[in-house]
Protein backbone atom coordinates (compact mmCIF):
# COMPACT_ATOMS: atom_id res chain seq x y z
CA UNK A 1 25.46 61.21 -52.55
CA UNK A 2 23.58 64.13 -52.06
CA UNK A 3 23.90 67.83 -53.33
CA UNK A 4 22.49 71.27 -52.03
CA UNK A 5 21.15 74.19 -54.11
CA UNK A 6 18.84 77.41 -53.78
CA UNK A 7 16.29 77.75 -56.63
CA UNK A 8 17.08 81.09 -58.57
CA UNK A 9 14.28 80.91 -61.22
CA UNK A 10 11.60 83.47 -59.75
CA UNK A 11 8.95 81.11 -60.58
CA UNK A 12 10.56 78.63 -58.75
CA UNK A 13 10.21 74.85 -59.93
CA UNK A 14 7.98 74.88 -62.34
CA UNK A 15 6.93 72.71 -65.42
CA UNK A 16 9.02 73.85 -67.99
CA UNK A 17 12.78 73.29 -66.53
CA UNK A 18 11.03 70.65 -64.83
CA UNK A 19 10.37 68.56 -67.74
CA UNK A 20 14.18 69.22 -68.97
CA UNK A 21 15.23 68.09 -65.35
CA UNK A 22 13.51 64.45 -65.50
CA UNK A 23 14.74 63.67 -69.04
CA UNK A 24 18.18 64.10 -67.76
CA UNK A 25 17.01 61.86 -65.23
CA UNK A 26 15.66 59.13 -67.25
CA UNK A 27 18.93 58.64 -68.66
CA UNK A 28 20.19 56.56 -65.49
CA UNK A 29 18.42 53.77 -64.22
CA UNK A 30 19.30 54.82 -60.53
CA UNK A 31 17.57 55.87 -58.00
CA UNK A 32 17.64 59.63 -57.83
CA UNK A 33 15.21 61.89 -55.21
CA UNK A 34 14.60 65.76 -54.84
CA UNK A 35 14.38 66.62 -50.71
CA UNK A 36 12.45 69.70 -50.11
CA UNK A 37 11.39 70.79 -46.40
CA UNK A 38 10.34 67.24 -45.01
CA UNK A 39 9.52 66.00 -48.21
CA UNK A 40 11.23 63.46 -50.83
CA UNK A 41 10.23 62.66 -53.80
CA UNK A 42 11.10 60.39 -56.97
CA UNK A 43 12.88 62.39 -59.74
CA UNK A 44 11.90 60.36 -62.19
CA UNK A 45 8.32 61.84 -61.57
CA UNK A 46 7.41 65.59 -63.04
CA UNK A 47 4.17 65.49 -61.34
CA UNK A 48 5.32 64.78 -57.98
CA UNK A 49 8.41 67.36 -58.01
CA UNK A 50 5.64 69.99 -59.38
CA UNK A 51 4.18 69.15 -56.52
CA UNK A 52 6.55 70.04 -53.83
CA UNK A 53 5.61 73.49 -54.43
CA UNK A 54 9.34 74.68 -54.50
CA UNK A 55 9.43 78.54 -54.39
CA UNK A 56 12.33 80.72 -55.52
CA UNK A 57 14.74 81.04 -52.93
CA UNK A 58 14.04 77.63 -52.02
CA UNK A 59 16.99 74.98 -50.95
CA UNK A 60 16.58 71.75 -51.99
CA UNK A 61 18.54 68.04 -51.85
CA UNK A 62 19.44 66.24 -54.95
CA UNK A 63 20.19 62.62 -53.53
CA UNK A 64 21.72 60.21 -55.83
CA UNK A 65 22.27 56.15 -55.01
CA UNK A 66 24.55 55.09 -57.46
CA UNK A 67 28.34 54.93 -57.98
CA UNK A 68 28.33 57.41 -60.72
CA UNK A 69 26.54 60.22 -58.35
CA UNK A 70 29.23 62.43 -59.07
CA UNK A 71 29.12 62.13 -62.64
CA UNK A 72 25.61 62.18 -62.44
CA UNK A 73 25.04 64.78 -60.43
CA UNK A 74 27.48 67.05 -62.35
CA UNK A 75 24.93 66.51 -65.52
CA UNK A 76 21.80 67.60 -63.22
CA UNK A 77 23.67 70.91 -62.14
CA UNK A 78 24.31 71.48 -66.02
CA UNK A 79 20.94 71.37 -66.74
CA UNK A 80 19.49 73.44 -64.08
CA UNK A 81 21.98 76.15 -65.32
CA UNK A 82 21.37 76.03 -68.91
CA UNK A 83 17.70 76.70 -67.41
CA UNK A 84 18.04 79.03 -64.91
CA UNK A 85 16.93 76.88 -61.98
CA UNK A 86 20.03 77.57 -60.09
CA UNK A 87 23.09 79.63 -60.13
CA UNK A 88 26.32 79.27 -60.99
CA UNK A 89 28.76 78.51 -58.12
């Protein structure tokens, strides 16, 4: 399942949120990857989303292989809201 959003944090992606980001993560033993541009990466890994580079403004892809991706999904969004990553919708 995958899930589109534009980066609102003027900073972008950075470490901070980040790090917030792939705890949520490491609660699921599934796999879960961050598209940006041509690029996918783990998101189980801070140091390879810090370095996709992702400005503000920019859209990513949340991709989620499991049968909870909803469920799981809806806990990612929660977090990047709580810490300004994205915006509500």
């Amino acid at each position: 399942m995958f899930a589109k959003y534009v980066i609102a944090d003027p900073i972008g992606l950075h470490a901070r949120p980040l790090s917030l980001l792939v705890k949520e993560v490491s609660k699921y033993d599934v796999p879960m990857f961050l598209h940006y541009e041509q690029k996918r990466v783990p998101m189980h890994s801070l140091m390879m989303l810090m370095s996709l580079g992702v400005p503000h403004q920019g859209e990513i892809t949340i991709e989620v292989e499991s049968e909870d991706a909803a469920t799981i999904h809806t806990a990612l969004k929660a977090v990047m809201l709580k810490e300004g990553l994205i915006k509500p919708t």
